[in-house]
PDB file of N, CA and C in Angstrom:
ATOM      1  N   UNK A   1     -17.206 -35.104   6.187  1.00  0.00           N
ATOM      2  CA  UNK A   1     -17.792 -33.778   6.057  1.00  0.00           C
ATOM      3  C   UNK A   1     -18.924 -33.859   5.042  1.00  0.00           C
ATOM      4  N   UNK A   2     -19.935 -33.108   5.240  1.00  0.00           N
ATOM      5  CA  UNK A   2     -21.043 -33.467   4.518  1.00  0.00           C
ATOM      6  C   UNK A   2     -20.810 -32.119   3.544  1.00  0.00           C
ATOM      7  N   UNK A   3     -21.779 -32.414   2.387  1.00  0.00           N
ATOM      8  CA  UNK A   3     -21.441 -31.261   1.310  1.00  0.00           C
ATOM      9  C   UNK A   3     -22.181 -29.665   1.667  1.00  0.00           C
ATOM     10  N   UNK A   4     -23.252 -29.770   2.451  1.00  0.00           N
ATOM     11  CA  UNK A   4     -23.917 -28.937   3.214  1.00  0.00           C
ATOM     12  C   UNK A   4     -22.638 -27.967   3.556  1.00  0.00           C
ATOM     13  N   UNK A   5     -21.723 -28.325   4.492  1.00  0.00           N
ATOM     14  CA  UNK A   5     -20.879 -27.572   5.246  1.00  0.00           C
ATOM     15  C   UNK A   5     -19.642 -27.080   4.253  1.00  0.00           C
ATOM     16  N   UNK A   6     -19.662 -27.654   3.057  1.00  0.00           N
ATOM     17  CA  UNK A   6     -18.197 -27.928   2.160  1.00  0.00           C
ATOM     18  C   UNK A   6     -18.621 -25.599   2.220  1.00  0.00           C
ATOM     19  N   UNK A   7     -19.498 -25.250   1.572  1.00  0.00           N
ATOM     20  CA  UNK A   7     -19.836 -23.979   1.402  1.00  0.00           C
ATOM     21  C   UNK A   7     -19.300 -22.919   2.440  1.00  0.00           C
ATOM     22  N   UNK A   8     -19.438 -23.431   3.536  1.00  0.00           N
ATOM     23  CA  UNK A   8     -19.172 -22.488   4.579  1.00  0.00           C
ATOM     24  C   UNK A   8     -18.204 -22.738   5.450  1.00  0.00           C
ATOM     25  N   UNK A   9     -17.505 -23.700   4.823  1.00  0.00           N
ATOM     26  CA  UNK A   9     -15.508 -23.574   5.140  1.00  0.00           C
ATOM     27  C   UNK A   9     -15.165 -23.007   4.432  1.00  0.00           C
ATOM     28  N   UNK A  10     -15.251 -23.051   2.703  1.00  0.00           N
ATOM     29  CA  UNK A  10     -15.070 -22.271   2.244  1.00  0.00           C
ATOM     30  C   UNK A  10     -15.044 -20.447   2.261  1.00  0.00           C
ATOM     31  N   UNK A  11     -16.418 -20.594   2.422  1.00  0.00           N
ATOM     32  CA  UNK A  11     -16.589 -18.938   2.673  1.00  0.00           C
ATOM     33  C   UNK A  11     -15.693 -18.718   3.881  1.00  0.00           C
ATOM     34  N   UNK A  12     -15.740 -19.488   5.023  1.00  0.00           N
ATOM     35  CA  UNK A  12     -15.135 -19.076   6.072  1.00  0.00           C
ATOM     36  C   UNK A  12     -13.097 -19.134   5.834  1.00  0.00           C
ATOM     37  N   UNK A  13     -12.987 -19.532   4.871  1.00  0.00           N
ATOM     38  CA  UNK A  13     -11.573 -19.782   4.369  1.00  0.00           C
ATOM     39  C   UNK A  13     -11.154 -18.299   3.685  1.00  0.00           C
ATOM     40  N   UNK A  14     -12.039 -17.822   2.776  1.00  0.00           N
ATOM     41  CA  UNK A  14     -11.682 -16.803   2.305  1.00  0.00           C
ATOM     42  C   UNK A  14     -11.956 -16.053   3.165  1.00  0.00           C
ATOM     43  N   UNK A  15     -13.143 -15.554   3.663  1.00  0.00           N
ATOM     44  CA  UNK A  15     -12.806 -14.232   4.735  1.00  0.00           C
ATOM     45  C   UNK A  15     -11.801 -14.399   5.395  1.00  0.00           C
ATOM     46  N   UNK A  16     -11.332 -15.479   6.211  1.00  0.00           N
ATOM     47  CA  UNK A  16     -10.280 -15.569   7.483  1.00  0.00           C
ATOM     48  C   UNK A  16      -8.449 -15.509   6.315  1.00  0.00           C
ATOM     49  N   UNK A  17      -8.832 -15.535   5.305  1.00  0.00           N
ATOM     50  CA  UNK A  17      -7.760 -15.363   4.312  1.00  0.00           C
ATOM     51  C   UNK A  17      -7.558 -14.073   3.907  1.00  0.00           C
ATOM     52  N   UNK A  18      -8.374 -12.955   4.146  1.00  0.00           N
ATOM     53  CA  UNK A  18      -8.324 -11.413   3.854  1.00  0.00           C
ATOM     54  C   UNK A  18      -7.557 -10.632   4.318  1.00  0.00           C
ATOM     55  N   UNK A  19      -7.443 -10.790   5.956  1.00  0.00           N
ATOM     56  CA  UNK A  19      -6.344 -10.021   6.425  1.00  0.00           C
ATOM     57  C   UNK A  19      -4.981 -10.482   5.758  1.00  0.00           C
ATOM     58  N   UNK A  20      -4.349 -11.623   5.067  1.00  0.00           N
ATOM     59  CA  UNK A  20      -3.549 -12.118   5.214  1.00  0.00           C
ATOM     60  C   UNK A  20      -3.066 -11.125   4.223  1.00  0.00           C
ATOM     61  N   UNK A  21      -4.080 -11.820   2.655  1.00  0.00           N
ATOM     62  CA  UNK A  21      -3.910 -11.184   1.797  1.00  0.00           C
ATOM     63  C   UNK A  21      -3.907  -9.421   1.495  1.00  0.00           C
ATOM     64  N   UNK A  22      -4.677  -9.032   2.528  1.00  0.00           N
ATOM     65  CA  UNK A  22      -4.136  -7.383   2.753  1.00  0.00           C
ATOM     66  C   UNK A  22      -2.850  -7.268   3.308  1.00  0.00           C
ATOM     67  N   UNK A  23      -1.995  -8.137   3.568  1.00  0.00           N
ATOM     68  CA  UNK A  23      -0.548  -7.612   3.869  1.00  0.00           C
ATOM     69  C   UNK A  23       0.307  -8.343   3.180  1.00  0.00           C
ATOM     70  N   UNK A  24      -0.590  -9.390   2.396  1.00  0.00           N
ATOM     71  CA  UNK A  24       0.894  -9.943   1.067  1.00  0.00           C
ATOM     72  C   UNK A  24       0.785  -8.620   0.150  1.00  0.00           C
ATOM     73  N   UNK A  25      -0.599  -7.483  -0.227  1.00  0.00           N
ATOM     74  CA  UNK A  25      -0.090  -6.438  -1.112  1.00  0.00           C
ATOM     75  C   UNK A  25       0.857  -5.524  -0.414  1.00  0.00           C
ATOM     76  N   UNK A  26       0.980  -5.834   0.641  1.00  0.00           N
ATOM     77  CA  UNK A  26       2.011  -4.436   1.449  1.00  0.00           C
ATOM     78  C   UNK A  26       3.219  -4.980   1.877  1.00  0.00           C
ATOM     79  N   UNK A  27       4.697  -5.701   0.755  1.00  0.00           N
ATOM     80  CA  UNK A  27       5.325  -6.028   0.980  1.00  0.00           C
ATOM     81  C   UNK A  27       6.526  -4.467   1.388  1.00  0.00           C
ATOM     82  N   UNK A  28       7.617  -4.846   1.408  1.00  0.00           N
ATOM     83  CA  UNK A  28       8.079  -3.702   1.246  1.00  0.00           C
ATOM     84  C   UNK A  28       8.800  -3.388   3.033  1.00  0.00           C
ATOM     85  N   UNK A  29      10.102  -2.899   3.400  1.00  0.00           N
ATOM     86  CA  UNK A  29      10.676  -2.441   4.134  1.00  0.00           C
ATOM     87  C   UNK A  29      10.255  -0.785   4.703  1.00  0.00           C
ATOM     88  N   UNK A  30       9.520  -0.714   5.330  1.00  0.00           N
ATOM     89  CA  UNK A  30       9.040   0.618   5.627  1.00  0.00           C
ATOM     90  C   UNK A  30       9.966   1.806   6.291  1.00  0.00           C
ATOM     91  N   UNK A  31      11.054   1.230   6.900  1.00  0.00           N
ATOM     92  CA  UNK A  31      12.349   2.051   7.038  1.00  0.00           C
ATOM     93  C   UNK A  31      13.263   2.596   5.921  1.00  0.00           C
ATOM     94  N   UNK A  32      13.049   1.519   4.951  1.00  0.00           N
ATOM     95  CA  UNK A  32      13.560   1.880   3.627  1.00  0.00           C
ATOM     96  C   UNK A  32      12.790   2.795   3.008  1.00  0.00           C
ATOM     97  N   UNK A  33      11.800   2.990   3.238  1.00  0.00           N
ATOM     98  CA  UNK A  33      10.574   3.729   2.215  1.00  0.00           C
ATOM     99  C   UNK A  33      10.967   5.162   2.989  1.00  0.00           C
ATOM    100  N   UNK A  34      10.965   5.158   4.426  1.00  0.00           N
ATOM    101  CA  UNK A  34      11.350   6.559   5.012  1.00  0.00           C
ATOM    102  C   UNK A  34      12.063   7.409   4.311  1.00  0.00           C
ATOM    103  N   UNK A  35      13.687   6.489   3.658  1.00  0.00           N
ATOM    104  CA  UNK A  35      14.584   7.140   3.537  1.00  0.00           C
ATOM    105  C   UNK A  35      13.851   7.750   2.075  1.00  0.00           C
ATOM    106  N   UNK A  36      13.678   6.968   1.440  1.00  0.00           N
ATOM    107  CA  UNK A  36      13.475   6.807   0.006  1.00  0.00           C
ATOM    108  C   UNK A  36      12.606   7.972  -0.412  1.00  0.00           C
ATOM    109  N   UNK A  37      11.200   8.617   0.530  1.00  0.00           N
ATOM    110  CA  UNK A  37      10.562   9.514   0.436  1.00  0.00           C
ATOM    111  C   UNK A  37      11.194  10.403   0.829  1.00  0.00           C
ATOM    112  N   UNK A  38      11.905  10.533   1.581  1.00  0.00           N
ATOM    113  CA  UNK A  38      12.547  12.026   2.146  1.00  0.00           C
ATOM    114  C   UNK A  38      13.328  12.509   0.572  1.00  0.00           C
ATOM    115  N   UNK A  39      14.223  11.053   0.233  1.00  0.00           N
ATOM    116  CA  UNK A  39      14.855  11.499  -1.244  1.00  0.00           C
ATOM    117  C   UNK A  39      13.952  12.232  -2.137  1.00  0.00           C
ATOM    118  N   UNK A  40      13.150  11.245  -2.302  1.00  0.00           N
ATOM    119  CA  UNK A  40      12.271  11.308  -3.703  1.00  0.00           C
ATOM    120  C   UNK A  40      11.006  12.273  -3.775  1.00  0.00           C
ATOM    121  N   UNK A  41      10.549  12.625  -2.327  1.00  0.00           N
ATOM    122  CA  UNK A  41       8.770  13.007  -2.385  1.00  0.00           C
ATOM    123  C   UNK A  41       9.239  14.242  -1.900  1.00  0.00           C
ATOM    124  N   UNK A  42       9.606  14.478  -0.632  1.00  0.00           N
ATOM    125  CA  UNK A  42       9.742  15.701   0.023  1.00  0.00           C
ATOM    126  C   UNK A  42      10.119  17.239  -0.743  1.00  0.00           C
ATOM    127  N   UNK A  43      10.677  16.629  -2.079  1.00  0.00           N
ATOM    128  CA  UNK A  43      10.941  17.932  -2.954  1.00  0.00           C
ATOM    129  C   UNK A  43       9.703  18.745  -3.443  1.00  0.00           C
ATOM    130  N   UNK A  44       8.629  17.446  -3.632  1.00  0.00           N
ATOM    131  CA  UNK A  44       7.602  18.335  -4.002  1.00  0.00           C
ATOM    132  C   UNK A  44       6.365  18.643  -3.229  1.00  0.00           C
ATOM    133  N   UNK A  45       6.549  17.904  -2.577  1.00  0.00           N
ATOM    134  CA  UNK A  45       5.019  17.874  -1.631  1.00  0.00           C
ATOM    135  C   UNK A  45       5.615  17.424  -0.306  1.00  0.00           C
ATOM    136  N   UNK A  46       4.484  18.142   0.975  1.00  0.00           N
ATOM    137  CA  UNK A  46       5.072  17.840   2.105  1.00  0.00           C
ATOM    138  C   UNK A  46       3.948  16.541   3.125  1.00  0.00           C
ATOM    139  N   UNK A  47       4.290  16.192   3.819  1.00  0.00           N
ATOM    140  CA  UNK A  47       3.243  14.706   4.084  1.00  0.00           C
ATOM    141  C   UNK A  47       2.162  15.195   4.754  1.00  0.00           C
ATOM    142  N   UNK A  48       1.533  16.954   4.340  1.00  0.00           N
ATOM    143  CA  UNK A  48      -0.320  17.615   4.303  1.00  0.00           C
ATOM    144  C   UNK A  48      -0.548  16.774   3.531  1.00  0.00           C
ATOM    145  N   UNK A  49      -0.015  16.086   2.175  1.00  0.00           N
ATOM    146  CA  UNK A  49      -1.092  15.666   1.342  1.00  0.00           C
ATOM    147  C   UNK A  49      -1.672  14.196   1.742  1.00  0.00           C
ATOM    148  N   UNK A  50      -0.896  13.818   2.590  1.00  0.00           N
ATOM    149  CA  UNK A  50      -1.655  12.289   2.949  1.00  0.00           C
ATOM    150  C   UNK A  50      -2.582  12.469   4.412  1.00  0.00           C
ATOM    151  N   UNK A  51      -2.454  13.473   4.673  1.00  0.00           N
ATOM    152  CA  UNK A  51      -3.464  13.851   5.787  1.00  0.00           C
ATOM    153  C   UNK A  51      -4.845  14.400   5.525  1.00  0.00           C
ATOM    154  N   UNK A  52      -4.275  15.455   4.581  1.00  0.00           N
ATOM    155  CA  UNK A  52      -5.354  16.002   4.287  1.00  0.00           C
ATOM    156  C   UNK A  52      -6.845  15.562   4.416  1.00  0.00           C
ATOM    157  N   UNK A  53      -7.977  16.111   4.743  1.00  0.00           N
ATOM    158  CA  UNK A  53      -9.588  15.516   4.504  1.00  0.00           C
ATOM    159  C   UNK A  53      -9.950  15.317   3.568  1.00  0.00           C
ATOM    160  N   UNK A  54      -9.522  15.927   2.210  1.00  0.00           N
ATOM    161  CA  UNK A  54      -9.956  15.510   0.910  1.00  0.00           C
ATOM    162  C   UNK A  54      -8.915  14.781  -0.034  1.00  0.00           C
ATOM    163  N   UNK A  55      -8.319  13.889   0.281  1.00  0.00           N
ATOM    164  CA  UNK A  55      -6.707  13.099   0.064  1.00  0.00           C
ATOM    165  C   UNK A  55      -7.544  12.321  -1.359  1.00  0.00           C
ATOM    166  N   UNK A  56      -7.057  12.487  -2.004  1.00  0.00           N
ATOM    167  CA  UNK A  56      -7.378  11.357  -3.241  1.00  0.00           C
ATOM    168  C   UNK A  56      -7.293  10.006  -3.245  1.00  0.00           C
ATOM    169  N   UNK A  57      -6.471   9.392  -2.420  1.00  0.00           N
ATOM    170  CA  UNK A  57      -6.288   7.893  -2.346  1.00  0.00           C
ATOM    171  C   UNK A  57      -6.867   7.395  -1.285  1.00  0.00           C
ATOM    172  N   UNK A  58      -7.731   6.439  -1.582  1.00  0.00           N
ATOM    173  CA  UNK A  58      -8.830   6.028  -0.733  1.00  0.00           C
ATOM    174  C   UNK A  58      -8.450   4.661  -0.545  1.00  0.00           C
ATOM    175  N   UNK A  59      -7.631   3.679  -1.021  1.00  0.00           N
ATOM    176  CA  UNK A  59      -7.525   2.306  -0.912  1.00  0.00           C
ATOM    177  C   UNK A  59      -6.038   2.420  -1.213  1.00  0.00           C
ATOM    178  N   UNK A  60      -5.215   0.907  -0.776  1.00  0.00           N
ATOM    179  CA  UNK A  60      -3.995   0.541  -0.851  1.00  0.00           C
ATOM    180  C   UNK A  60      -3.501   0.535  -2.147  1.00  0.00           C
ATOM    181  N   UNK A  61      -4.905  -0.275  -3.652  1.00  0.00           N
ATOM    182  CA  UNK A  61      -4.569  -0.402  -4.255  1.00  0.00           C
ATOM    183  C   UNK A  61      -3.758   1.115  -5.310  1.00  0.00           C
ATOM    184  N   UNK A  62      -4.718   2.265  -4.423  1.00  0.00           N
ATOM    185  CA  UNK A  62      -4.906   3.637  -4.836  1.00  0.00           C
ATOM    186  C   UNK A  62      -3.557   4.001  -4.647  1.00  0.00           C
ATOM    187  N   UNK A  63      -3.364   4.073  -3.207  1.00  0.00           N
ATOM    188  CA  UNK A  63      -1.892   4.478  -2.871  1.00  0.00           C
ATOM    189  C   UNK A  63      -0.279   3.892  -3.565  1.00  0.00           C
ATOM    190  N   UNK A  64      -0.574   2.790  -4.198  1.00  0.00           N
ATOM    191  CA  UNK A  64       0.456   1.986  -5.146  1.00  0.00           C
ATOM    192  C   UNK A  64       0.749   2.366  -6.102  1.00  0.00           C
ATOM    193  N   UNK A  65      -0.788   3.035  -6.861  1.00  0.00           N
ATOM    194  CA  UNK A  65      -0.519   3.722  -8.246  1.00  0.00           C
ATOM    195  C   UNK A  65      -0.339   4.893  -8.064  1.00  0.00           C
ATOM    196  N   UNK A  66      -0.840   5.657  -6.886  1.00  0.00           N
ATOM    197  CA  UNK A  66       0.162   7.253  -6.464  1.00  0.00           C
ATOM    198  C   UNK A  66       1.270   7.130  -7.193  1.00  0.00           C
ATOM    199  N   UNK A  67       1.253   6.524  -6.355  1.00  0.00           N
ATOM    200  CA  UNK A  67       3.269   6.173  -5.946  1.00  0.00           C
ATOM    201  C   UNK A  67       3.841   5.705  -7.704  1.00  0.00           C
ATOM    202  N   UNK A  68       3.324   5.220  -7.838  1.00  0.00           N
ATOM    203  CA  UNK A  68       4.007   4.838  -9.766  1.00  0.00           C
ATOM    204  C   UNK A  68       3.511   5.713 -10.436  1.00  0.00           C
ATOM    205  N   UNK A  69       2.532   6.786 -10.235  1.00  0.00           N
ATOM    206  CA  UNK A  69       2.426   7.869 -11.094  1.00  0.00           C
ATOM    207  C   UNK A  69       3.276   9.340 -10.938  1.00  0.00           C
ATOM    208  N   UNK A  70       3.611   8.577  -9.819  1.00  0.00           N
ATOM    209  CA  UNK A  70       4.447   9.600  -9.456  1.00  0.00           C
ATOM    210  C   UNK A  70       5.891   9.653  -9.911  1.00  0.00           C
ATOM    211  N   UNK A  71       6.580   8.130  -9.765  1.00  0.00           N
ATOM    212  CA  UNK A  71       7.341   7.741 -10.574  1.00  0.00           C
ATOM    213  C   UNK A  71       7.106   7.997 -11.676  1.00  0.00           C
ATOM    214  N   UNK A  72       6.494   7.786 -12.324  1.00  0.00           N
ATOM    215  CA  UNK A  72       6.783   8.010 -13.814  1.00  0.00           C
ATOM    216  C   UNK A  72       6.197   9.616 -14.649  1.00  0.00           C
ATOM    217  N   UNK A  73       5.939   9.839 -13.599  1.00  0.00           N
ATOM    218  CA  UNK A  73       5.772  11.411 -14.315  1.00  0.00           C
ATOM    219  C   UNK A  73       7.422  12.097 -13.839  1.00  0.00           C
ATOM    220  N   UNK A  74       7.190  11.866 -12.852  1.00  0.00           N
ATOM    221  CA  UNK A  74       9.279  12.741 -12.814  1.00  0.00           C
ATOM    222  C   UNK A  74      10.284  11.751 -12.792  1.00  0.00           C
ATOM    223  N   UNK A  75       9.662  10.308 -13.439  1.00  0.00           N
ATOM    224  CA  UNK A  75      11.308  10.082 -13.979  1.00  0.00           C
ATOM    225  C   UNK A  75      12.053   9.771 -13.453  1.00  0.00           C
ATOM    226  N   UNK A  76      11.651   9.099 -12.049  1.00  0.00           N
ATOM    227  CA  UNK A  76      12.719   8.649 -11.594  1.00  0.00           C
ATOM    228  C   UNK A  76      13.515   7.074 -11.411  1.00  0.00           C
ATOM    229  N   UNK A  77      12.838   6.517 -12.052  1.00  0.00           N
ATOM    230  CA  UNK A  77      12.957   4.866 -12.226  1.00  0.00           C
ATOM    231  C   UNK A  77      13.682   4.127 -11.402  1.00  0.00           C
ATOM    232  N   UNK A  78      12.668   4.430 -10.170  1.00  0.00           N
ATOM    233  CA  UNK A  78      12.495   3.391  -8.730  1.00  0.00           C
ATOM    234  C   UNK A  78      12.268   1.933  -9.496  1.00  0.00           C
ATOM    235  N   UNK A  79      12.505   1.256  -8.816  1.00  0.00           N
ATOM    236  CA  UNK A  79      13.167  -0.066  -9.074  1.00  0.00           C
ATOM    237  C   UNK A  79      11.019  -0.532  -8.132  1.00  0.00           C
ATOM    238  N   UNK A  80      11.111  -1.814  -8.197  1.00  0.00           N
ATOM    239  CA  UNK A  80       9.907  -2.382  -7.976  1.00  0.00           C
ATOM    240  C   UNK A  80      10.134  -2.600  -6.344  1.00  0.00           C
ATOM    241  N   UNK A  81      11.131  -2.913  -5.639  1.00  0.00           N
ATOM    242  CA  UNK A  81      11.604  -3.301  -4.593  1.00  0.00           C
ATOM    243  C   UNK A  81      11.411  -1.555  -3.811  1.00  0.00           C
ATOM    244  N   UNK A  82      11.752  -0.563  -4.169  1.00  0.00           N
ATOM    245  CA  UNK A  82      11.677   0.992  -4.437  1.00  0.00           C
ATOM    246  C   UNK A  82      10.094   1.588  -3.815  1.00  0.00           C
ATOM    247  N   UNK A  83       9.637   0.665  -4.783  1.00  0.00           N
ATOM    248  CA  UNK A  83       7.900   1.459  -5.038  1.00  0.00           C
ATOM    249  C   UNK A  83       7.348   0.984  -3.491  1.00  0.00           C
ATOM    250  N   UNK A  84       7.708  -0.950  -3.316  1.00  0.00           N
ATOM    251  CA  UNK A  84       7.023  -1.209  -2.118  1.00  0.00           C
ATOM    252  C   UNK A  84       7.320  -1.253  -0.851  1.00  0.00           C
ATOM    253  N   UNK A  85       8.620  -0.325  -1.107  1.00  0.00           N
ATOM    254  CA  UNK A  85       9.048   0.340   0.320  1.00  0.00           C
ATOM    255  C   UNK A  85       8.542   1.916   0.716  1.00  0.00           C
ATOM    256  N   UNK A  86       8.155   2.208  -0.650  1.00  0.00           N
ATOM    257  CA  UNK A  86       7.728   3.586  -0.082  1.00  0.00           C
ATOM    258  C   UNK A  86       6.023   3.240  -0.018  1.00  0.00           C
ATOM    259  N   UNK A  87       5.411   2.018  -0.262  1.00  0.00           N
ATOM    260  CA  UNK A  87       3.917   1.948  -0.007  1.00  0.00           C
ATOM    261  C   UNK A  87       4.009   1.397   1.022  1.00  0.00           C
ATOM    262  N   UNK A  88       4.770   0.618   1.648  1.00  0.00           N
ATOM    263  CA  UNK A  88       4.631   0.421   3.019  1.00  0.00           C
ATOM    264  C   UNK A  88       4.824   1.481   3.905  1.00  0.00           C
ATOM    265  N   UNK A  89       5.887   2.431   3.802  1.00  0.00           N
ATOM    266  CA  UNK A  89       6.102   3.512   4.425  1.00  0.00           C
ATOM    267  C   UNK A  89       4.820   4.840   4.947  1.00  0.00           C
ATOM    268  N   UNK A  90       4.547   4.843   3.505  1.00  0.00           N
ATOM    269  CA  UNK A  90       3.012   5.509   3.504  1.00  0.00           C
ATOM    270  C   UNK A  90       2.096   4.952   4.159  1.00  0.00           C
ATOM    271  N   UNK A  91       1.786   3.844   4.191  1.00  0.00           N
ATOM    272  CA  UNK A  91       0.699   2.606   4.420  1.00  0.00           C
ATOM    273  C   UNK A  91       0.582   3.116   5.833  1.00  0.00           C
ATOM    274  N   UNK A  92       2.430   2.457   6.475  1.00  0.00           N
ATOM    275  CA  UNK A  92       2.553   2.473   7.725  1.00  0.00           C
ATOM    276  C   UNK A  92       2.496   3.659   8.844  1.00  0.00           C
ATOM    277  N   UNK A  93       2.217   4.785   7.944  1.00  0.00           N
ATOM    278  CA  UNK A  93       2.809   6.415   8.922  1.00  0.00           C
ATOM    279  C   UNK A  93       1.388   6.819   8.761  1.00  0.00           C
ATOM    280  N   UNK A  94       0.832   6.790   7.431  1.00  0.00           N
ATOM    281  CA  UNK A  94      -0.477   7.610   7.172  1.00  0.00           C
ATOM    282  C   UNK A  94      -1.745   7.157   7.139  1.00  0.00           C
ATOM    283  N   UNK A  95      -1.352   6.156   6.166  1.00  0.00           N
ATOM    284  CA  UNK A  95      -3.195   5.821   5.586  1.00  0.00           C
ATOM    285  C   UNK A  95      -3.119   4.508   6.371  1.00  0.00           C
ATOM    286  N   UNK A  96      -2.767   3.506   6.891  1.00  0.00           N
ATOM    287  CA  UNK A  96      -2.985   2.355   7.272  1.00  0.00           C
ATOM    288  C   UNK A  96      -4.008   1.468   7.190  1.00  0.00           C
ATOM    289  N   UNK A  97      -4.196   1.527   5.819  1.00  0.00           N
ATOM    290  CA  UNK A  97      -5.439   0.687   5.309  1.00  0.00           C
ATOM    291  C   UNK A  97      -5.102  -0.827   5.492  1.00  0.00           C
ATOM    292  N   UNK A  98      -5.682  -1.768   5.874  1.00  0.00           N
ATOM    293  CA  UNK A  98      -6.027  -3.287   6.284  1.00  0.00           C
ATOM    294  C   UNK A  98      -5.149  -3.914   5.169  1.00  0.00           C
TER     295      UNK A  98
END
């Protein structure tokens, strides 16, 4: 392989590595997250807010820290296994970002 080309396996390594890495951040049981939001979310808000046209969370990384600000403003100390079942859940029903 000549060094010319070394550049553009590369590049071509990481792009073709993007999708992947957009679903190693979206670990998480999304059947589990169902249940888990009906527990945890449905008391206060109903799922208008992830539809909505003017929705605040614009990226996956966005929708993760929802979800832990949400936790930690009411306290409910979801476990980490917790958080990425209900971001897959979300991920998977609403926003389905890449």
């Amino acid at each position: 392989m000549t060094m010319s080309r070394l550049p553009l396996l590369l590049l071509l390594a990481v792009l073709a590595s993007g999708s992947a890495q957009a679903t190693a951040l979206l670990p998480g049981d999304a059947a589990r997250g169902k249940a888990l939001h009906a527990q945890h979310c449905t008391g206060c808000h109903d799922t208008g807010v992830y539809t909505r046209s003017n929705r605040h969370v614009k990226t996956v990384e966005g929708l993760m820290g929802q979800v832990r600000l949400c936790d930690t403003q009411l306290k409910k100390r979801l476990s980490k296994d917790d958080i990425d079942d209900l971001v897959r859940h979300l991920n998977d029903s609403y926003y389905r970002f890449d």
